[in-house]
C-alpha atoms as a PDB file:
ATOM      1  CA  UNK A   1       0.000   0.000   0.000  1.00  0.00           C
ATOM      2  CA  UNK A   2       0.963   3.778  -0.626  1.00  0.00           C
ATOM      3  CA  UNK A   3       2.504   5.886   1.724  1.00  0.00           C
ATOM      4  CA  UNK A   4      -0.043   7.695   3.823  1.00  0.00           C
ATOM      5  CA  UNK A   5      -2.732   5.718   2.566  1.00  0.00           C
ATOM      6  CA  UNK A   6      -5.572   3.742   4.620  1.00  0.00           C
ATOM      7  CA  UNK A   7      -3.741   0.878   6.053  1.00  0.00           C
ATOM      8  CA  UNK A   8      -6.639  -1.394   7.872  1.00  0.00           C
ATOM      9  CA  UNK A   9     -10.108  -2.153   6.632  1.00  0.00           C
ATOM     10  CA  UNK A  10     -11.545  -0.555   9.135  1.00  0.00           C
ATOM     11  CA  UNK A  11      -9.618   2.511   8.269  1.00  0.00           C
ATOM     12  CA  UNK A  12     -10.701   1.899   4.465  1.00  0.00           C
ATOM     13  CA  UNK A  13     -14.266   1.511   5.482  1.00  0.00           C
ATOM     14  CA  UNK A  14     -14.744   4.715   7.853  1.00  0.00           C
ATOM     15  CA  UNK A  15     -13.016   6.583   4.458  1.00  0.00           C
ATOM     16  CA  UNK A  16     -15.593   4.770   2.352  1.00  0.00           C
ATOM     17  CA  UNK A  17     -18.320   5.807   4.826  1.00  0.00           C
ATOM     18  CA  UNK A  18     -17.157   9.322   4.790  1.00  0.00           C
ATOM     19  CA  UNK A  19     -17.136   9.894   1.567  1.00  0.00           C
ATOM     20  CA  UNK A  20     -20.561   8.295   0.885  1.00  0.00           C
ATOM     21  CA  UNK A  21     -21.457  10.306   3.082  1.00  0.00           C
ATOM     22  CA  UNK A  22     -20.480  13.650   1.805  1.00  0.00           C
ATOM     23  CA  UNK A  23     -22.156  12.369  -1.461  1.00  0.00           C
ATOM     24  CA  UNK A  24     -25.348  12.006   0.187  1.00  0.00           C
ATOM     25  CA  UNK A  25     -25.605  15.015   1.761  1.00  0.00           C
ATOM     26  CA  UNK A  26     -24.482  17.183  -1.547  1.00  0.00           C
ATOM     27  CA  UNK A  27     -26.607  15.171  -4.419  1.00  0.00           C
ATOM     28  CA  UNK A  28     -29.978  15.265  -4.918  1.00  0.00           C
ATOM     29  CA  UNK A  29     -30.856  11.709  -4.946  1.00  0.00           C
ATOM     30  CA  UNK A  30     -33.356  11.839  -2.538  1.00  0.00           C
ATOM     31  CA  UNK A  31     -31.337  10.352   0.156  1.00  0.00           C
ATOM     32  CA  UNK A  32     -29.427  12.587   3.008  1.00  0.00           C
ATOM     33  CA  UNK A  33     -27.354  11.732   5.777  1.00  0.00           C
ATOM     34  CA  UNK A  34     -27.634  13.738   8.976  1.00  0.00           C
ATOM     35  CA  UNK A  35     -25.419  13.749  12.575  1.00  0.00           C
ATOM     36  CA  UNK A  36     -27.249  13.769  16.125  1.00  0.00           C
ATOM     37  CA  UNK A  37     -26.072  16.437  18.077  1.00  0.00           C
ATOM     38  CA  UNK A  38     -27.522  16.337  21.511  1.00  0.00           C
ATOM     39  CA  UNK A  39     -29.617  13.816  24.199  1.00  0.00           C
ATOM     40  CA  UNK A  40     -33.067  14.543  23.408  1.00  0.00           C
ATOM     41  CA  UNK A  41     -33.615  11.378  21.359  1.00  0.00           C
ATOM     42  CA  UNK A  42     -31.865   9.395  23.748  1.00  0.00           C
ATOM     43  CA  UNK A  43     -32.030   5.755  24.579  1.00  0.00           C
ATOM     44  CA  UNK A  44     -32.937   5.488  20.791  1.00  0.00           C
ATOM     45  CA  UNK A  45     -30.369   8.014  19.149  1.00  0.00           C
ATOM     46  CA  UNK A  46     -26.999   9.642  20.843  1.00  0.00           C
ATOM     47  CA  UNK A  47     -25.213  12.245  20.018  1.00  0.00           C
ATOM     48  CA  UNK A  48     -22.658  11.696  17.323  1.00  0.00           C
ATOM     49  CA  UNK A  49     -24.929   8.895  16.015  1.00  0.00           C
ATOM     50  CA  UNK A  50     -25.836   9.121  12.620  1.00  0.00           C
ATOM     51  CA  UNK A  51     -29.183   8.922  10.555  1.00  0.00           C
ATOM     52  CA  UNK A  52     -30.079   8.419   7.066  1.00  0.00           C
ATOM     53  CA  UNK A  53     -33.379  10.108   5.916  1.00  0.00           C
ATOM     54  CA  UNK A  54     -35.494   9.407   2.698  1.00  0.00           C
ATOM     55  CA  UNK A  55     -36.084  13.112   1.598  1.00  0.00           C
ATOM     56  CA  UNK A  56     -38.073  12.127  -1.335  1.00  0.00           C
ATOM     57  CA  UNK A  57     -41.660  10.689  -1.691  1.00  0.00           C
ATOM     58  CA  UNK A  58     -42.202   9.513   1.947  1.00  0.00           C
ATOM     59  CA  UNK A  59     -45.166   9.485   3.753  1.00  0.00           C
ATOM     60  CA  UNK A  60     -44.613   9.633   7.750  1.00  0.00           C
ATOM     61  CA  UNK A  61     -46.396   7.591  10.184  1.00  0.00           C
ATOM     62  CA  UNK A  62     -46.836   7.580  14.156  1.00  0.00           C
ATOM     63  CA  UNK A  63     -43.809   6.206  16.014  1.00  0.00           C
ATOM     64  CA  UNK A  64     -41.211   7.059  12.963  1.00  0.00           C
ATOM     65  CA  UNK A  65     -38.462   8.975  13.465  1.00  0.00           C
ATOM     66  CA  UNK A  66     -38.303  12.113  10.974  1.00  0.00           C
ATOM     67  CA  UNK A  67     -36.305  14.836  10.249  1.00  0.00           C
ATOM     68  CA  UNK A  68     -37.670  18.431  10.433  1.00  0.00           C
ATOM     69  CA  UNK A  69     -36.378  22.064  10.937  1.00  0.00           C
ATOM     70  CA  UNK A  70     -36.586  23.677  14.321  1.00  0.00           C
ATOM     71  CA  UNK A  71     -39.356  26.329  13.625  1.00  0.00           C
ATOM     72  CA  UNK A  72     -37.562  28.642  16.048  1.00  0.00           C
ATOM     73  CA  UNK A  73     -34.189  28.316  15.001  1.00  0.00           C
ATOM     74  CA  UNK A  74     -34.986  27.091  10.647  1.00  0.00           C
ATOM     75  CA  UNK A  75     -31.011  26.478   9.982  1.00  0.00           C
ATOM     76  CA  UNK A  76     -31.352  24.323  13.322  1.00  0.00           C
ATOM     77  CA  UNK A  77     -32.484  20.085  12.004  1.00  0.00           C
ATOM     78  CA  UNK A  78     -34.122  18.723  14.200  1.00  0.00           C
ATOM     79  CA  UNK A  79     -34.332  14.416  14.837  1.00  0.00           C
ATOM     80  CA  UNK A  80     -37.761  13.601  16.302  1.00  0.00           C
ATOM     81  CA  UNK A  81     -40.509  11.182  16.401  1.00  0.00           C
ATOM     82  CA  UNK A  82     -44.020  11.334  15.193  1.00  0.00           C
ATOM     83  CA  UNK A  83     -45.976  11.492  18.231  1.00  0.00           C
ATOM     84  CA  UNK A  84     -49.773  12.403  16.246  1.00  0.00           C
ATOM     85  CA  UNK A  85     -50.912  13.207  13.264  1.00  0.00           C
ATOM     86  CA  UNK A  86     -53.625  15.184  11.550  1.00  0.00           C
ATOM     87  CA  UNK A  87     -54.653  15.915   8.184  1.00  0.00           C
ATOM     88  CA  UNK A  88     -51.585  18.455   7.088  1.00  0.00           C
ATOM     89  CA  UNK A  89     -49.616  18.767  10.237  1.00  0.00           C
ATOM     90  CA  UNK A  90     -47.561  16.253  13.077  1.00  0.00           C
ATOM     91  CA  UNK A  91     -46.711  16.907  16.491  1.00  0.00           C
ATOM     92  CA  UNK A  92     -43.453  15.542  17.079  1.00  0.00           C
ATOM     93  CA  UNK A  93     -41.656  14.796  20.110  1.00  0.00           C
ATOM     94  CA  UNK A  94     -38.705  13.737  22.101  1.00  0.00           C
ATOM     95  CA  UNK A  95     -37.436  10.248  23.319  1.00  0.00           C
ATOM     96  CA  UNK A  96     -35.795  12.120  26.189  1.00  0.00           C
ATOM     97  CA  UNK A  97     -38.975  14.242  27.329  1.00  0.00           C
ATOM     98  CA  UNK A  98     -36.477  16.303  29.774  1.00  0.00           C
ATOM     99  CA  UNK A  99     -33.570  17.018  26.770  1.00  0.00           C
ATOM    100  CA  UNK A 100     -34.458  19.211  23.367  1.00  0.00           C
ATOM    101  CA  UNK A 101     -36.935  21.160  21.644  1.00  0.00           C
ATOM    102  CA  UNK A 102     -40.269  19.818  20.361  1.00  0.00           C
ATOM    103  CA  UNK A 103     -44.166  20.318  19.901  1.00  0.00           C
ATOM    104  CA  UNK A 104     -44.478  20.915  23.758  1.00  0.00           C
ATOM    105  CA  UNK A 105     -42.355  23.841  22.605  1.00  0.00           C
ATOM    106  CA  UNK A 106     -43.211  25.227  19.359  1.00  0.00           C
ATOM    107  CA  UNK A 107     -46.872  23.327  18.882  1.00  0.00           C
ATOM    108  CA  UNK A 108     -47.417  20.770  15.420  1.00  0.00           C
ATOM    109  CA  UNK A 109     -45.916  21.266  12.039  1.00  0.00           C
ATOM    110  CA  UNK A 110     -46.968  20.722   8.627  1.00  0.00           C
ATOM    111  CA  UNK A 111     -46.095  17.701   6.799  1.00  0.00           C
ATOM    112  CA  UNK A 112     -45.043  19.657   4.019  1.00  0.00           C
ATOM    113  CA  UNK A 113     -42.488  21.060   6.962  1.00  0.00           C
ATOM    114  CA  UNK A 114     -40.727  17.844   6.979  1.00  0.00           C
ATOM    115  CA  UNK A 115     -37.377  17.065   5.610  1.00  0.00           C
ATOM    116  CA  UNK A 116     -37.646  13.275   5.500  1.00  0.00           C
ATOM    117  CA  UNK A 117     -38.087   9.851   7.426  1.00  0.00           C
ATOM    118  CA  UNK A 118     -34.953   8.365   9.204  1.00  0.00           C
ATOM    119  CA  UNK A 119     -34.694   4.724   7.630  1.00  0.00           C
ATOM    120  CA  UNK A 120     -31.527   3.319   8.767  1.00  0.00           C
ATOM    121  CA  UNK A 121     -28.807   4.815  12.333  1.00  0.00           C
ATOM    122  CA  UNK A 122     -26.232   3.705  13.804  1.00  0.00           C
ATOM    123  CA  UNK A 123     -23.171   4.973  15.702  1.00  0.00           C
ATOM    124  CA  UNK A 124     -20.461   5.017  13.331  1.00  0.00           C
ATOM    125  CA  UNK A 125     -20.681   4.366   9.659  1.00  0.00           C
ATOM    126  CA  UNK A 126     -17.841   1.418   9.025  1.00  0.00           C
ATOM    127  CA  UNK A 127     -20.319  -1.081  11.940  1.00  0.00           C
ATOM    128  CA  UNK A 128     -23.329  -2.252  10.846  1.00  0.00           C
ATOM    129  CA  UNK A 129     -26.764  -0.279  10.570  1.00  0.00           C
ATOM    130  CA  UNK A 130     -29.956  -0.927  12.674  1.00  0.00           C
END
């Protein structure tokens, strides 16, 4: 192997990870890849975990995780789960009731407010996916 080149297959595999990453979050393909920063989805998420979202044609349902922007702070992406639904909006909330922003805080959201529905986490990208 080359000089300063990945040397293990783990090493290979975070690089591989990484730069799948950065290709999903950059290209349109209606898949994106965020990081948790934070405890309020914990047991179920932690921070530095990270999620991939289907941003295109999903429908969410109660119970799945989505992804959404903070209406308070809209450059702030939020991880939540769907705790009701109505017609055009969700209420979402927090795994860790006592940790992060959610409807208690800033009331339901539109669907159409949604940035997509977490399919896949995990802790780090090179171990297997729940």
């Amino acid at each position: 192997m080359l000089a300063g080149c990945a040397k293990t297959r783990d090493e290979i595999v975070e690089l591989a990870g990484l730069l799948l990453g950065e290709l999903l979050r950059v290209l349109p393909l209606g898949w994106r890849l965020y990081r948790v920063r934070g405890a309020s989805m914990e047991p179920t998420l932690h921070s530095g975990d990270w999620v991939l979202a289907r941003t295109a044609s999903f429908e969410p349902a109660v119970g799945d995780l989505v992804v959404a922007s903070d209406p308070g702070q809209p450059s702030r992406i939020l991880v939540k789960r769907v705790r009701s639904m109505g017609d055009t909006t969700v209420a979402l909330a927090s795994d860790n009731p006592f940790e992060g922003r959610d409807s208690r805080h800033f009331g339901s959201v539109g669907k159409s407010e949604l940035l997509g529905r977490v399919i896949r986490f995990g802790p780090r990208l090179e171990r297997k996916w729940t």
